[in-house]
N, C-alpha and C. Protein backbone atom coordinates (compact mmCIF):
# COMPACT_ATOMS: atom_id res chain seq x y z
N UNK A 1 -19.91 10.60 16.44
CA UNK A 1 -18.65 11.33 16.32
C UNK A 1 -18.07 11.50 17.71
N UNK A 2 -17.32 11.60 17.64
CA UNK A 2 -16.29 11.57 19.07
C UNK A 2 -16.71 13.00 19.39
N UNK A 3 -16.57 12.98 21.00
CA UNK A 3 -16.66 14.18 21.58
C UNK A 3 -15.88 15.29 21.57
N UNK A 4 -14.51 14.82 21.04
CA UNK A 4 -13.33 16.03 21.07
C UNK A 4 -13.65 16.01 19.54
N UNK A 5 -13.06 17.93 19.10
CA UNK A 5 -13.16 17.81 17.88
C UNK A 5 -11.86 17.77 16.88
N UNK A 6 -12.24 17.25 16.13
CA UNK A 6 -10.78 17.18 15.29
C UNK A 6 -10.32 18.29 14.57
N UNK A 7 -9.11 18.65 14.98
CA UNK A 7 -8.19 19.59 13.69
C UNK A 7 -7.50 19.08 12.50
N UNK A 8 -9.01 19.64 11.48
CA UNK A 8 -8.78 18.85 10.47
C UNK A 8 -7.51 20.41 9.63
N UNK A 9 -7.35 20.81 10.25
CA UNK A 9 -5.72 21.76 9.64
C UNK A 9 -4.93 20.82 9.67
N UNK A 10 -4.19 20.39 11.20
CA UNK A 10 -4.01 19.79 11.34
C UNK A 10 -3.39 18.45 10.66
N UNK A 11 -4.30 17.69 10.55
CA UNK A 11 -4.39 16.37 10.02
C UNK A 11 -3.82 16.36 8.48
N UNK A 12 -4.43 18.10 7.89
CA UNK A 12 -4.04 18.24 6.56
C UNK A 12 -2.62 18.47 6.36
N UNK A 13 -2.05 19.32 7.55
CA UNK A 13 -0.47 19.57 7.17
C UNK A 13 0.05 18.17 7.35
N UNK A 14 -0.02 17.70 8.04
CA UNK A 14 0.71 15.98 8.04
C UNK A 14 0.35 15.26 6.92
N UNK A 15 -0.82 15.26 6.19
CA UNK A 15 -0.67 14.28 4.90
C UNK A 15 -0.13 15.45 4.17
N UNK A 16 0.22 16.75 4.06
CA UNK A 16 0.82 17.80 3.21
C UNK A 16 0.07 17.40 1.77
N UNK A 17 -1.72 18.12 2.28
CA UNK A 17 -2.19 18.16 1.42
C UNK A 17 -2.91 19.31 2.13
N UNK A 18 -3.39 20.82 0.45
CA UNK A 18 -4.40 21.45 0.61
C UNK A 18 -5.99 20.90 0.67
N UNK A 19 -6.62 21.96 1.43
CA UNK A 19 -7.93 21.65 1.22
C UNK A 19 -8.75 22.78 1.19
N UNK A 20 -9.99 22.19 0.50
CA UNK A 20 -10.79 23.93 0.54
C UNK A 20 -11.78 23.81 1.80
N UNK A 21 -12.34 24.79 1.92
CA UNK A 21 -13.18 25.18 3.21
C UNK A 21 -14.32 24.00 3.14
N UNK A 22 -15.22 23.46 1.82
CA UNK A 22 -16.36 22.34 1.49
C UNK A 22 -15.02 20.94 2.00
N UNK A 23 -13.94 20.79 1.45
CA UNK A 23 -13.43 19.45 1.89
C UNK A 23 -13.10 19.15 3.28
N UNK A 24 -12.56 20.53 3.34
CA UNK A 24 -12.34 20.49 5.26
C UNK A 24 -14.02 19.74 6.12
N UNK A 25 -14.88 20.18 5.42
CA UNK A 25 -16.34 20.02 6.32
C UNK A 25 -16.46 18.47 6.31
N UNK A 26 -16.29 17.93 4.97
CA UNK A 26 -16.39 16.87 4.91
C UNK A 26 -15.51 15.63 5.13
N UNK A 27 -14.04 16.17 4.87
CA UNK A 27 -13.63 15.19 5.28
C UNK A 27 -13.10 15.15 6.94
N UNK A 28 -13.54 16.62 7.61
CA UNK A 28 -13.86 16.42 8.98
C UNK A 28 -14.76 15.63 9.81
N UNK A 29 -15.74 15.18 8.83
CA UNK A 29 -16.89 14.11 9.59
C UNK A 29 -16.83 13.17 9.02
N UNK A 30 -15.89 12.93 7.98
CA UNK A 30 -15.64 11.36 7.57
C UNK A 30 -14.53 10.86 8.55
N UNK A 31 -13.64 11.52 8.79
CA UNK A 31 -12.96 11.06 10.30
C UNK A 31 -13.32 10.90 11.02
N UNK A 32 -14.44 11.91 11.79
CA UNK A 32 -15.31 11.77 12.77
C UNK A 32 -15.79 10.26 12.83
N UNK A 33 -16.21 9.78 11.69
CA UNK A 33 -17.05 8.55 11.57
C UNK A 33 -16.33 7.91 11.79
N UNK A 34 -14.61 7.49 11.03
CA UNK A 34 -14.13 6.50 11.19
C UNK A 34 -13.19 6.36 12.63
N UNK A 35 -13.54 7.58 13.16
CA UNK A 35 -12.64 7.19 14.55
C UNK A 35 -13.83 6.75 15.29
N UNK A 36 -15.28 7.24 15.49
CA UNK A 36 -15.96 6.79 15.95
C UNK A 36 -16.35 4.78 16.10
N UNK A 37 -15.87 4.88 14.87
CA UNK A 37 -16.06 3.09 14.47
C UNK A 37 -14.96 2.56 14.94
N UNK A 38 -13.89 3.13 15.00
CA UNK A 38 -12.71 2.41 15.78
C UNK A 38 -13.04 2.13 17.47
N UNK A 39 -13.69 3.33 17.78
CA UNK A 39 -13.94 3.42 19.52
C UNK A 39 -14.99 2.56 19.39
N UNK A 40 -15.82 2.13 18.82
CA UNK A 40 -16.88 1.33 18.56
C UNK A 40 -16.10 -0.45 18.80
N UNK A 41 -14.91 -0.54 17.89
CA UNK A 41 -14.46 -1.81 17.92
C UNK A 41 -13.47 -2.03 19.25
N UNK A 42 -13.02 -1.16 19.93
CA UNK A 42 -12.66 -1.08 21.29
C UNK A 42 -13.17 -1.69 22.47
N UNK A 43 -14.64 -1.28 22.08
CA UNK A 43 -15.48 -1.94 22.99
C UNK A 43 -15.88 -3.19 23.12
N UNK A 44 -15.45 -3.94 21.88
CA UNK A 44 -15.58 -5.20 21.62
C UNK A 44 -14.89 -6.31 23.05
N UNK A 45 -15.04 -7.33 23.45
CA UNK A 45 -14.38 -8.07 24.14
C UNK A 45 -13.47 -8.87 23.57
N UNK A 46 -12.39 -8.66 23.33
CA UNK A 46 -11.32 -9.24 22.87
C UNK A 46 -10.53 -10.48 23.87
N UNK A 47 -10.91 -10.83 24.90
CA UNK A 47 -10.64 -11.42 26.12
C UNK A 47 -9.84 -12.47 25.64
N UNK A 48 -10.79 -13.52 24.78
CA UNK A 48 -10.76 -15.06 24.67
C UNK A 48 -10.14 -15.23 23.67
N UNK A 49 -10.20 -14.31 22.84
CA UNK A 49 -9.78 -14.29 20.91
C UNK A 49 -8.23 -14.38 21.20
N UNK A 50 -7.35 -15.40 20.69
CA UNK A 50 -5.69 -15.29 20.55
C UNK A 50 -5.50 -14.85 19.52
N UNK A 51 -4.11 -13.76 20.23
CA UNK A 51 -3.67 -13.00 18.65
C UNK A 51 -3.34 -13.71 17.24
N UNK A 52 -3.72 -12.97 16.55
CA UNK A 52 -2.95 -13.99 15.33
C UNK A 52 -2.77 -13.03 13.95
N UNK A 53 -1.98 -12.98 13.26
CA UNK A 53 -1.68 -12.40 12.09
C UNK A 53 -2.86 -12.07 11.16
N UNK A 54 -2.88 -12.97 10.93
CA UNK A 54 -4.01 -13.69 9.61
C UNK A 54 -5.46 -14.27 10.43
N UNK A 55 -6.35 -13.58 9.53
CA UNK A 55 -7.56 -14.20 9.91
C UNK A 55 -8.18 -15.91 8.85
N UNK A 56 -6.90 -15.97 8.43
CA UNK A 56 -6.99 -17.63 8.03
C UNK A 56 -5.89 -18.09 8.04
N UNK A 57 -5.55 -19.18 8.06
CA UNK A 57 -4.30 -20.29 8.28
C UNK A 57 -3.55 -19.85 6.62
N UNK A 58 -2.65 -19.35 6.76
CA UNK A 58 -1.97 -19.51 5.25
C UNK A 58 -1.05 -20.53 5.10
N UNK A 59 -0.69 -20.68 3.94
CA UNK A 59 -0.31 -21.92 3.25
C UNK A 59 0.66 -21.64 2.10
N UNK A 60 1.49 -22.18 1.72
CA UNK A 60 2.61 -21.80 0.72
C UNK A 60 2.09 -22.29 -0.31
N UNK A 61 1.45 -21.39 -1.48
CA UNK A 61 0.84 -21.24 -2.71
C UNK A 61 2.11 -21.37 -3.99
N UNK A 62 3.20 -21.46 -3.23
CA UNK A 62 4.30 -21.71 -4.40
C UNK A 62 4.36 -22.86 -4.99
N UNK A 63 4.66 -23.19 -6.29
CA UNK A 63 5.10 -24.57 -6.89
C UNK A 63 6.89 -25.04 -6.34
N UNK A 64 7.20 -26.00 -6.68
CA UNK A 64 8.30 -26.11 -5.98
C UNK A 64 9.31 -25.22 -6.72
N UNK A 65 10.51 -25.28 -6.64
CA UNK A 65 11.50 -24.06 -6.74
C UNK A 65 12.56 -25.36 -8.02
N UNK A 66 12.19 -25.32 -9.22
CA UNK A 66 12.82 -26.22 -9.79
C UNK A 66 13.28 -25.85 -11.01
N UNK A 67 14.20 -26.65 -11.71
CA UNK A 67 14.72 -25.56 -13.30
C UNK A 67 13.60 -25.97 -14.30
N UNK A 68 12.92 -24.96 -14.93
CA UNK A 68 12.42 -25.03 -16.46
C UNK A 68 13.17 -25.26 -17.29
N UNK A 69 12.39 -24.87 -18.53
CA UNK A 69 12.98 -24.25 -19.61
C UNK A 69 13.42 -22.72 -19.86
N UNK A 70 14.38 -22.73 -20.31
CA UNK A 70 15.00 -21.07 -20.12
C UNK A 70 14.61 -20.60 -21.41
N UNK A 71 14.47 -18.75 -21.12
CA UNK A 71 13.80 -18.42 -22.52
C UNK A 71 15.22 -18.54 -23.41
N UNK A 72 15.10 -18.41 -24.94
CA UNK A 72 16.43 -17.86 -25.48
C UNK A 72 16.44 -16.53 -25.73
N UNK A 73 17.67 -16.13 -26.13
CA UNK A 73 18.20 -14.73 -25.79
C UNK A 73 16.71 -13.98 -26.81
N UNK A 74 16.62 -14.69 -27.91
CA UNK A 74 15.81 -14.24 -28.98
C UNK A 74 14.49 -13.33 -28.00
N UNK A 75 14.15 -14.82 -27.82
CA UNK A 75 12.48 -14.60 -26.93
C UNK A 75 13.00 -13.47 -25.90
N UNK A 76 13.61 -13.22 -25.15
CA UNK A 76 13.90 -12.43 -23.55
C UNK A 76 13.84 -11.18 -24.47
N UNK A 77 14.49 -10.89 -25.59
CA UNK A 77 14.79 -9.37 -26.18
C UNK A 77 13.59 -8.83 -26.95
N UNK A 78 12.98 -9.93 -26.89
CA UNK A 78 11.45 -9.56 -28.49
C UNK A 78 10.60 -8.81 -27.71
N UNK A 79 10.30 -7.76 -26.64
CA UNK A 79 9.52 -7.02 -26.38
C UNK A 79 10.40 -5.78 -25.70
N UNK A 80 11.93 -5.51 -25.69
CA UNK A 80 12.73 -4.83 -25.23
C UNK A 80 12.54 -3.85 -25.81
N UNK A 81 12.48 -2.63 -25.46
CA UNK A 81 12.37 -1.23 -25.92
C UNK A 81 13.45 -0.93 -26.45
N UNK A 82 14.65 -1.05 -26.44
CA UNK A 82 15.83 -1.03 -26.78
C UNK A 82 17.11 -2.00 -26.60
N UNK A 83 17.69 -2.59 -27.82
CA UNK A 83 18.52 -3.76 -27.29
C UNK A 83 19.98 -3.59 -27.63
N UNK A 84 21.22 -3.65 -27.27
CA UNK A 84 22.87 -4.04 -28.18
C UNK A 84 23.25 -5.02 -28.00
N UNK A 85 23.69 -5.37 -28.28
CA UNK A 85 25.05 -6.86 -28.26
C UNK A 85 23.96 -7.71 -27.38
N UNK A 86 22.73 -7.96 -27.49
CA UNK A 86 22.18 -9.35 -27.05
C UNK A 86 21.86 -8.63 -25.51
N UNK A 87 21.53 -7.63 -25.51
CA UNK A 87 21.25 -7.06 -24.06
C UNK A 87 19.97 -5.90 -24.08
N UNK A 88 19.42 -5.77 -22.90
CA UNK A 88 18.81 -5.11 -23.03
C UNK A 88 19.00 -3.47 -22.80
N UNK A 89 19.09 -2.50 -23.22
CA UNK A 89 19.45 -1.29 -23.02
C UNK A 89 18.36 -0.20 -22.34
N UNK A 90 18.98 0.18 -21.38
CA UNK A 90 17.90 0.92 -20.48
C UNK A 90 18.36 2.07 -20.04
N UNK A 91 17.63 3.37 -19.61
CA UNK A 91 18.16 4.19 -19.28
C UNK A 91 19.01 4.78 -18.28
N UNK A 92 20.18 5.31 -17.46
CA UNK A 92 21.22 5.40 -16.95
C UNK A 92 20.50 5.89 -15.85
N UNK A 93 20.49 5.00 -14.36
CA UNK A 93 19.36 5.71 -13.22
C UNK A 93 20.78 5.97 -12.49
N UNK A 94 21.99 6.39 -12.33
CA UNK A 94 23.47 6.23 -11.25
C UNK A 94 23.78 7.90 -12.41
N UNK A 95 23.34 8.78 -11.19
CA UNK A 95 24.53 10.05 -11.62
C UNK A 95 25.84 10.10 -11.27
N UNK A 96 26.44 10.54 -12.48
CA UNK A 96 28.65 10.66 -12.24
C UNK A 96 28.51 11.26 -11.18
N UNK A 97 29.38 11.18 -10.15
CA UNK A 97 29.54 12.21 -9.25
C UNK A 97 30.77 13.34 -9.68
């Protein structure tokens, strides 16, 4: 655990979450641990290693970008919770001003 101690008050008003006096204990030394493991990977020699995003080469997993078959109106509406005039009807998320 790191030598300074943590204010786990603190830490709690910023995620704006309560805690009881048993969670404070504990999740005071589960931080402890994980900052400890961070200062742990600090120490690592990073010298030679080039930055890089991704710890593997990615690759475009897409199929090409081409026209199918389109559903018909039938199929697109057959699991719609509510439908009119060939549309799907959904609830109003834009208040009138």
């Amino acid at each position: 655990m790191p030598s300074e101690k943590i204010d786990i008050d603190y830490v709690a008003r910023l995620a704006r979450i309560d805690l009881t006096e048993e969670e404070k204990v504990t999740f005071a030394e589960q931080l402890g641990n994980i900052l400890a493991y961070v200062d742990k990977l600090n120490q690592v020699d990073v010298s030679g290693v080039e930055p890089m995003a991704h710890a593997f080469a990615l690759e475009n997993v897409l199929d090409d970008d081409e026209p199918g078959p389109a559903l018909t109106v039938k199929d697109a509406l057959r699991n719609a919770p509510a439908q009119r005039d060939n549309q799907i009807v959904v609830p109003k998320v834009v208040e009138d001003a």
